[in-house]
C-alpha atoms as a PDB file:
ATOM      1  CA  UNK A   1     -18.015 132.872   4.779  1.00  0.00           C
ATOM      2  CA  UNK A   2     -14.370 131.105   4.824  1.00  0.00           C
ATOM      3  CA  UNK A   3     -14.835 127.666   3.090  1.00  0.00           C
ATOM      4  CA  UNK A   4     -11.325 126.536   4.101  1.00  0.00           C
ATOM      5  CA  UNK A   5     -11.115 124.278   6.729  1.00  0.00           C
ATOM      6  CA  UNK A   6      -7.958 124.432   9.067  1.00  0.00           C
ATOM      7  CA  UNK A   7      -5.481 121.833   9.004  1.00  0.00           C
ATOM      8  CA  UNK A   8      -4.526 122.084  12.599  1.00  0.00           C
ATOM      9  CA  UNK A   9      -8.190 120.359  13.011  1.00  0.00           C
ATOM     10  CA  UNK A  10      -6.541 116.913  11.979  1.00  0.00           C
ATOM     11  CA  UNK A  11      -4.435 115.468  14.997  1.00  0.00           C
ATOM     12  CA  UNK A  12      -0.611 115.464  13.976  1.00  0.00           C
ATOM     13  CA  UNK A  13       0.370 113.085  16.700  1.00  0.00           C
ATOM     14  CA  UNK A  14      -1.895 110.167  15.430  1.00  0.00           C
ATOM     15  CA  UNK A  15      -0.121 110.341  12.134  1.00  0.00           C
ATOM     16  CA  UNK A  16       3.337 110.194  13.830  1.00  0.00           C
ATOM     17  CA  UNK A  17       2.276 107.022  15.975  1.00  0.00           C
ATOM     18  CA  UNK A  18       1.298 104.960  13.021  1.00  0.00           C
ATOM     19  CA  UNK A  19       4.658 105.847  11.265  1.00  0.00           C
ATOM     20  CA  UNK A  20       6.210 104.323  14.995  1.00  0.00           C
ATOM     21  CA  UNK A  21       4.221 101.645  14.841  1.00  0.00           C
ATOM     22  CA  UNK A  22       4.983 100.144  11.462  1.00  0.00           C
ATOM     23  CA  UNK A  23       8.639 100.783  11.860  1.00  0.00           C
ATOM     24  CA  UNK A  24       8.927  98.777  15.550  1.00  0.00           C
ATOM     25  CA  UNK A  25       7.716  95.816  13.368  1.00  0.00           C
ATOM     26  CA  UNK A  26      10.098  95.515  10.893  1.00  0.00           C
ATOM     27  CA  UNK A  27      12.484  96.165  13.496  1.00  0.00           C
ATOM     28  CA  UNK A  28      11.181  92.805  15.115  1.00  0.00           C
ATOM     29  CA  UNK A  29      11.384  90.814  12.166  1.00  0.00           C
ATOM     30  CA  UNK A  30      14.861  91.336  11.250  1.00  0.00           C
ATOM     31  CA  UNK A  31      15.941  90.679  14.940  1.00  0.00           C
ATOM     32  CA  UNK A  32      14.027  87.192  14.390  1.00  0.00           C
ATOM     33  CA  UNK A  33      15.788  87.039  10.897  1.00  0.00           C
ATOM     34  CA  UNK A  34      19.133  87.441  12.893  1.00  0.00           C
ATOM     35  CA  UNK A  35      18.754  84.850  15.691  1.00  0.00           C
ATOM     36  CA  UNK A  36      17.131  82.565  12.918  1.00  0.00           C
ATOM     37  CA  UNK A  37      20.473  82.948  10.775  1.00  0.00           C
ATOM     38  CA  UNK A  38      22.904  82.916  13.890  1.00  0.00           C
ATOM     39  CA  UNK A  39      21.069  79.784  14.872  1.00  0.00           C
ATOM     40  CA  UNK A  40      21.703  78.133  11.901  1.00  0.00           C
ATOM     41  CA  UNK A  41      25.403  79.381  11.181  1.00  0.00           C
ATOM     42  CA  UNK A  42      25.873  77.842  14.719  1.00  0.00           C
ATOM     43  CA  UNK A  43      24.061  74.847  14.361  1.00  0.00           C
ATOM     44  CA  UNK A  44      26.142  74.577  11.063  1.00  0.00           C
ATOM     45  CA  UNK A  45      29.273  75.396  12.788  1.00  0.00           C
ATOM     46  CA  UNK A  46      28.762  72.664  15.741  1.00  0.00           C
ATOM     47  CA  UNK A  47      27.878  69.973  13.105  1.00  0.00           C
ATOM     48  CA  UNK A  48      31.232  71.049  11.119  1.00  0.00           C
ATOM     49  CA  UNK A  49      33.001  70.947  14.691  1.00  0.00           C
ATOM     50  CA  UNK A  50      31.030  67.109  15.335  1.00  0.00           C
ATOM     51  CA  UNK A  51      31.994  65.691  11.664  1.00  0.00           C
ATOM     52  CA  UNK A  52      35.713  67.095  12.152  1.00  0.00           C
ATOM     53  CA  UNK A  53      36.431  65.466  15.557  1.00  0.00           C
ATOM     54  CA  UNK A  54      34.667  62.458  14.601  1.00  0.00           C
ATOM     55  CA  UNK A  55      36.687  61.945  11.456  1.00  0.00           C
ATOM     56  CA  UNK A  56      39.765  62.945  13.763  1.00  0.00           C
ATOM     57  CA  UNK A  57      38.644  60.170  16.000  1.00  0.00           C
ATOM     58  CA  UNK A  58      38.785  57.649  13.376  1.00  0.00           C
ATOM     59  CA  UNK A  59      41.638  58.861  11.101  1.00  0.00           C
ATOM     60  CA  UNK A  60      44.113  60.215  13.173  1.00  0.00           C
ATOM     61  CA  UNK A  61      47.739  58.693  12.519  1.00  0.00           C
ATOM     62  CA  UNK A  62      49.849  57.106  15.711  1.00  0.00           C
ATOM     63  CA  UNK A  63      51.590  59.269  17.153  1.00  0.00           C
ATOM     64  CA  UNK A  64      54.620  56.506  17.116  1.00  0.00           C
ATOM     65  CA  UNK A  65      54.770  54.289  14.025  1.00  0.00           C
ATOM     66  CA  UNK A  66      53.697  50.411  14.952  1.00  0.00           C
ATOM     67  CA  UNK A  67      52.103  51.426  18.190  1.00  0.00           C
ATOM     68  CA  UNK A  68      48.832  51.760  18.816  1.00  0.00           C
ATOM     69  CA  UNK A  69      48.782  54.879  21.566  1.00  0.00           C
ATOM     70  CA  UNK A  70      47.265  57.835  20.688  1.00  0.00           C
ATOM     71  CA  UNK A  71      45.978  56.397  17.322  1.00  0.00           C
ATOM     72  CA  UNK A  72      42.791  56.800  15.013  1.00  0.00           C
ATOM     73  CA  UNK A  73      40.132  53.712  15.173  1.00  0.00           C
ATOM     74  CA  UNK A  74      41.281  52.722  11.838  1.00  0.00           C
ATOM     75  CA  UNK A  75      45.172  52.772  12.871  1.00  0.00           C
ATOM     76  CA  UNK A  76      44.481  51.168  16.049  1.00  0.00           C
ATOM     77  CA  UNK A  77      42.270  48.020  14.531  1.00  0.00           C
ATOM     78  CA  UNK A  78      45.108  47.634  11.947  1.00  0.00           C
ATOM     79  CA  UNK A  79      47.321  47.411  14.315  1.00  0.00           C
ATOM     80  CA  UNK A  80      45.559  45.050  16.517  1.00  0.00           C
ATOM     81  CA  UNK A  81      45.046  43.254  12.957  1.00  0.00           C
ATOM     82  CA  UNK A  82      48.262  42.770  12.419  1.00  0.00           C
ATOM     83  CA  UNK A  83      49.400  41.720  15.900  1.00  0.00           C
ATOM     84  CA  UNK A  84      46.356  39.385  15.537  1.00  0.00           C
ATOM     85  CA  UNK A  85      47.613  38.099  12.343  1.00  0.00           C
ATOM     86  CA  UNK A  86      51.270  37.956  13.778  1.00  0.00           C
ATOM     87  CA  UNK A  87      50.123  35.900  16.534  1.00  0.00           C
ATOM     88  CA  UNK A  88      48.241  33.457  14.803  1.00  0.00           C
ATOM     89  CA  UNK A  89      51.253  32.925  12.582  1.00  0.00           C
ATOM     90  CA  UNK A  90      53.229  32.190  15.540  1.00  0.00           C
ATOM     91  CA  UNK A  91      51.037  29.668  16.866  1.00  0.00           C
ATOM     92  CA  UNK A  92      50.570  28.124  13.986  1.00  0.00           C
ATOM     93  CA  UNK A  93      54.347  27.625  13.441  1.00  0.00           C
ATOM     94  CA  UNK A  94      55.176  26.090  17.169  1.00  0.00           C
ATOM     95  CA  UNK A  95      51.520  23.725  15.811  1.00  0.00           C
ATOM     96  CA  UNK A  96      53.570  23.027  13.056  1.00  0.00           C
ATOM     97  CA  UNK A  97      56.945  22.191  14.612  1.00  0.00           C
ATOM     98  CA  UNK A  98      55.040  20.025  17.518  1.00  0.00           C
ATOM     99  CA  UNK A  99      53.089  17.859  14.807  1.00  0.00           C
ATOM    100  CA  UNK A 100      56.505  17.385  12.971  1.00  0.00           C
ATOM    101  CA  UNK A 101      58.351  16.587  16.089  1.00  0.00           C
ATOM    102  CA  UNK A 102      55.481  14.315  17.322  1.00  0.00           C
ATOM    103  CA  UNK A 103      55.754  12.572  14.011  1.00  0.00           C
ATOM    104  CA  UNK A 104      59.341  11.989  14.037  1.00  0.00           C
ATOM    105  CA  UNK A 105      58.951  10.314  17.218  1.00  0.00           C
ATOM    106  CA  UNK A 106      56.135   7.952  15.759  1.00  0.00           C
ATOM    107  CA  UNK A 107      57.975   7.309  12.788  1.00  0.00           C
ATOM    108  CA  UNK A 108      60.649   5.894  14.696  1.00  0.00           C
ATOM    109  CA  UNK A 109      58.402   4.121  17.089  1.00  0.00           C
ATOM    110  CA  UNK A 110      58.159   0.655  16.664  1.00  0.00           C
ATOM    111  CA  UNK A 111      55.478  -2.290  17.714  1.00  0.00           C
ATOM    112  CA  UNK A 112      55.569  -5.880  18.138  1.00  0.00           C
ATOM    113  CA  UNK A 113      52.381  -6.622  17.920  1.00  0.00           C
ATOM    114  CA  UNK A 114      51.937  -7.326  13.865  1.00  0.00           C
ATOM    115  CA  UNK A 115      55.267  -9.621  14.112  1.00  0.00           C
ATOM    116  CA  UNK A 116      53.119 -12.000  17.047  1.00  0.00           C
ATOM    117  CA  UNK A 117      50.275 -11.935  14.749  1.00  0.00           C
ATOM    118  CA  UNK A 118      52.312 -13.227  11.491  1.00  0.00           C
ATOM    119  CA  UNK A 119      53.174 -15.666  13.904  1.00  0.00           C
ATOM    120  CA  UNK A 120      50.064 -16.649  14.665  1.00  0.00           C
ATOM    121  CA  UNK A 121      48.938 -17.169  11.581  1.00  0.00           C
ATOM    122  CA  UNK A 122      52.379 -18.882  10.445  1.00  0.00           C
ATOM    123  CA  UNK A 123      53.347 -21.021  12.696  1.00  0.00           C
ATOM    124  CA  UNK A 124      52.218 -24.856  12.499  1.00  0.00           C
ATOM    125  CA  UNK A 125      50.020 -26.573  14.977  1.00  0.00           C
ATOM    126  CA  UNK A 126      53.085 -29.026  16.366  1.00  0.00           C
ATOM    127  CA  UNK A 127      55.513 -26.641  17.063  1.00  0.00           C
ATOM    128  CA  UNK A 128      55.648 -24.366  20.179  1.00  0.00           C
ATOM    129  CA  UNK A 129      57.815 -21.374  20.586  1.00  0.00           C
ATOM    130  CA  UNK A 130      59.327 -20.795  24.282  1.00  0.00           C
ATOM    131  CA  UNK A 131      61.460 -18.021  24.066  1.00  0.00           C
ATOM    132  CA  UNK A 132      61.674 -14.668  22.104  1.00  0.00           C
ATOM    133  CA  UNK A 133      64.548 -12.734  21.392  1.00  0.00           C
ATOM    134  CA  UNK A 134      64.057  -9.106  19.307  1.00  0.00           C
ATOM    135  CA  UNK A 135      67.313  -6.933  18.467  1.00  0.00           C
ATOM    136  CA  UNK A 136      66.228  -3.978  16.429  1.00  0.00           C
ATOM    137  CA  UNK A 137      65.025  -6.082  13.131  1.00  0.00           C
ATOM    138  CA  UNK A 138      66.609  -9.175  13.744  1.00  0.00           C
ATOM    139  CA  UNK A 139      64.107 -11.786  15.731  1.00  0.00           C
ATOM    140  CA  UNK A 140      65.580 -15.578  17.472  1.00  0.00           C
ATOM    141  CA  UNK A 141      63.465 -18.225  18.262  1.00  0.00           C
ATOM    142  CA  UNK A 142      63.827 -20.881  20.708  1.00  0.00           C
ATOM    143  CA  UNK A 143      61.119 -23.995  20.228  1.00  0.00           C
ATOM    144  CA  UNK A 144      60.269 -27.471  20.187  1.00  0.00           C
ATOM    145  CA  UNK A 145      58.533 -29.626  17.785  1.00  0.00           C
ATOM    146  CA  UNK A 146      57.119 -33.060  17.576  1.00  0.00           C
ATOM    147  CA  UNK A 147      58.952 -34.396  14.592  1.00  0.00           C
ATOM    148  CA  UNK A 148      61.249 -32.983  11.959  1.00  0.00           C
ATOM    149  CA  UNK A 149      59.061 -33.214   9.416  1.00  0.00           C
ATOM    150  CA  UNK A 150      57.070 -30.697  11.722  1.00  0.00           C
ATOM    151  CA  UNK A 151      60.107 -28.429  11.602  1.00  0.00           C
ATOM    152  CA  UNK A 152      60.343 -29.260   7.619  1.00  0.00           C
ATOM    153  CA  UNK A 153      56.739 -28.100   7.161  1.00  0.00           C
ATOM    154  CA  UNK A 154      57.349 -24.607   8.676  1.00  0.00           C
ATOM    155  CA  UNK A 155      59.963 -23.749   7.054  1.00  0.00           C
ATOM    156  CA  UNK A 156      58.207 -24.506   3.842  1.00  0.00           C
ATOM    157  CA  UNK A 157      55.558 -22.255   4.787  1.00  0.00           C
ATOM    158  CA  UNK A 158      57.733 -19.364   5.768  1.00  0.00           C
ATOM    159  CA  UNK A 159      59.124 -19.964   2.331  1.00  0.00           C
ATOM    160  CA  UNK A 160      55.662 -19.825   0.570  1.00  0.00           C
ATOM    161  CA  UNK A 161      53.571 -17.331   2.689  1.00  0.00           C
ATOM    162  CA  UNK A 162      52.754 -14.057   0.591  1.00  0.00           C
ATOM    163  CA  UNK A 163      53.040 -12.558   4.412  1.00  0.00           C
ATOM    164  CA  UNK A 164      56.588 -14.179   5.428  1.00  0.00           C
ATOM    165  CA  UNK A 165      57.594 -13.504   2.016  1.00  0.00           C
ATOM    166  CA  UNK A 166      57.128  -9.936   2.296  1.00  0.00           C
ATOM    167  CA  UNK A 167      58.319  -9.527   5.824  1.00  0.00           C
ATOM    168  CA  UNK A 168      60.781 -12.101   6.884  1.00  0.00           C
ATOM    169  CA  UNK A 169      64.069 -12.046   5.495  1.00  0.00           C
ATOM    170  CA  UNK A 170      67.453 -14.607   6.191  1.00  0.00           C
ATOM    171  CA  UNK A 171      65.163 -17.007   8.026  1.00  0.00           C
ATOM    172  CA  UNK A 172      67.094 -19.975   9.272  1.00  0.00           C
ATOM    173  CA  UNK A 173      66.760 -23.271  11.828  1.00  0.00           C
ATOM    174  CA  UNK A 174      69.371 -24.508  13.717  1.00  0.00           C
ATOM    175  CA  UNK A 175      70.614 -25.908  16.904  1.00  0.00           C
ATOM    176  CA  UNK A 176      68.536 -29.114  16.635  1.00  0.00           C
ATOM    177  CA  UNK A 177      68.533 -31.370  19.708  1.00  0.00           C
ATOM    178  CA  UNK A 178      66.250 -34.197  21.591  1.00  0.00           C
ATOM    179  CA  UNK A 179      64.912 -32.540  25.029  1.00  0.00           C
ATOM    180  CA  UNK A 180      63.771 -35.241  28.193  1.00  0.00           C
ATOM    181  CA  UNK A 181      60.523 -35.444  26.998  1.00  0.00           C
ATOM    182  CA  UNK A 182      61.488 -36.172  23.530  1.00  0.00           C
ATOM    183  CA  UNK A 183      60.534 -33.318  21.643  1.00  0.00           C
ATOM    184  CA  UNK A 184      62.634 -31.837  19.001  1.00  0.00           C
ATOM    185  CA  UNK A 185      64.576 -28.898  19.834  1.00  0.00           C
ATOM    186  CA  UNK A 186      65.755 -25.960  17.449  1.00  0.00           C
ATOM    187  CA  UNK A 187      66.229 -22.395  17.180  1.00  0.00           C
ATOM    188  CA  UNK A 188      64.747 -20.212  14.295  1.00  0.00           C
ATOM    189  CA  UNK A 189      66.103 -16.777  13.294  1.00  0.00           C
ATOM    190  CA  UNK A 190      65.041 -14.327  10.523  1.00  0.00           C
ATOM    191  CA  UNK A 191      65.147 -10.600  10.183  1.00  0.00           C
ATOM    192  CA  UNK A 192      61.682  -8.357  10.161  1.00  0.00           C
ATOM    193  CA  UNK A 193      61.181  -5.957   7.693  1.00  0.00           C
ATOM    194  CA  UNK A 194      60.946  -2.327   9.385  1.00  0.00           C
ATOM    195  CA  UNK A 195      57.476  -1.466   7.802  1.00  0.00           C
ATOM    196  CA  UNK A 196      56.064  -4.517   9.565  1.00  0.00           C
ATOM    197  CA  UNK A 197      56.798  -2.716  13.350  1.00  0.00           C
ATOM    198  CA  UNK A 198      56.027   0.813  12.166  1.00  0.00           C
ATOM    199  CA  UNK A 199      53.546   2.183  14.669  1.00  0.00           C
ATOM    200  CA  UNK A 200      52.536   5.035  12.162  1.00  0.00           C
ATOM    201  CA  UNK A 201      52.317   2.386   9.309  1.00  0.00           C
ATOM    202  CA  UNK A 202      50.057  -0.310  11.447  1.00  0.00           C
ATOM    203  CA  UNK A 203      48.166   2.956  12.912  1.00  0.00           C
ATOM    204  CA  UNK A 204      46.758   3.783   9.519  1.00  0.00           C
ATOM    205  CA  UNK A 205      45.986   0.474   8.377  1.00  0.00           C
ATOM    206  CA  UNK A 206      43.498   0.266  11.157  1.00  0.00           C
END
């Protein structure tokens, strides 16, 4: 009796199918593999692309020094900067040239009113002033009193006032007379010191 068992009894095909099988697989993993890796090399790619315009965007030089067409976002804002800065400067300068032209025009500005209030203050209860003369510093009087010695009395005090003292200069009566009620008449002139009628000096003092 043959003890040897034929070969051909074991199927051939199944053997070949299992070899197919296993080799499909690995097939399928290296095509994932692939589109995993082109994913990313694209992915990587577009980011690279995104960083390069965006840095582009906010880099780029101008096209034409000083003007701001065509330019980064960092050109471009120091440009508008600048033009900012530049026309600030200007308005502060015409600022600066109106306050020093408004000033001018106060310092040369003159008012009357401190001279009627020394006056005020000054002048004796007996004598009246009734008319009022003013030539740039120079000031005439026209009056009346009761008595000389009225007349006598102011002029002492515009002698002795600390205020007259400091702002009347060259004070002088004159043209005495007798008017039809019997009052003495005279005239009084004296020149004002400037910083007396300076607007700008009277303004601050308030």
């Amino acid at each position: 009796m043959d003890s040897k068992i034929p070969t051909s009894f074991i199927p051939k095909d199944s053997l070949r199918q299992d070899g197919t099988k296993f080799k499909g697989g690995t097939d399928l993993l290296m095509v994932g593999a692939l589109l995993v890796l082109t994913g990313a090399v694209v992915y990587l790619a577009g980011a690279y692309t995104y960083r390069y315009l965006v840095y582009n965007e906010i880099n780029r030089p101008c096209a034409v020094a000083g003007a701001n067409t065509s330019c980064g976002l960092r050109a471009s804002l120091e440009i508008e900067t600048r033009e900012l800065e530049r026309d600030r400067l200007e308005h502060l300068k015409r600022l600066d040239i109106k306050l020093k032209n408004g000033l001018s025009v106060l310092s040369r500005h003159t008012t009357l009113v401190p001279l009627f209030d020394l006056l005020g203050r000054v002048t004796v209860q007996n004598i009246q002033y009734k008319r009022f003369q003013f030539d740039g510093s120079r000031v005439t009087l026209s009056g009346v009193a009761r008595t000389y010695e009225d007349i006598a009395y102011q002029q002492k005090i515009f002698a002795s006032n600390p205020l007259t003292i400091k702002y009347i200069r060259d004070f002088s009566f004159a043209n005495f007379g007798v008017d039809q009620n019997g009052l003495i008449t005279f005239s009084l002139a004296y020149t004002v010191d400037s910083a007396l009628l300076s607007y700008v000096a009277n303004s601050s003092d308030q």
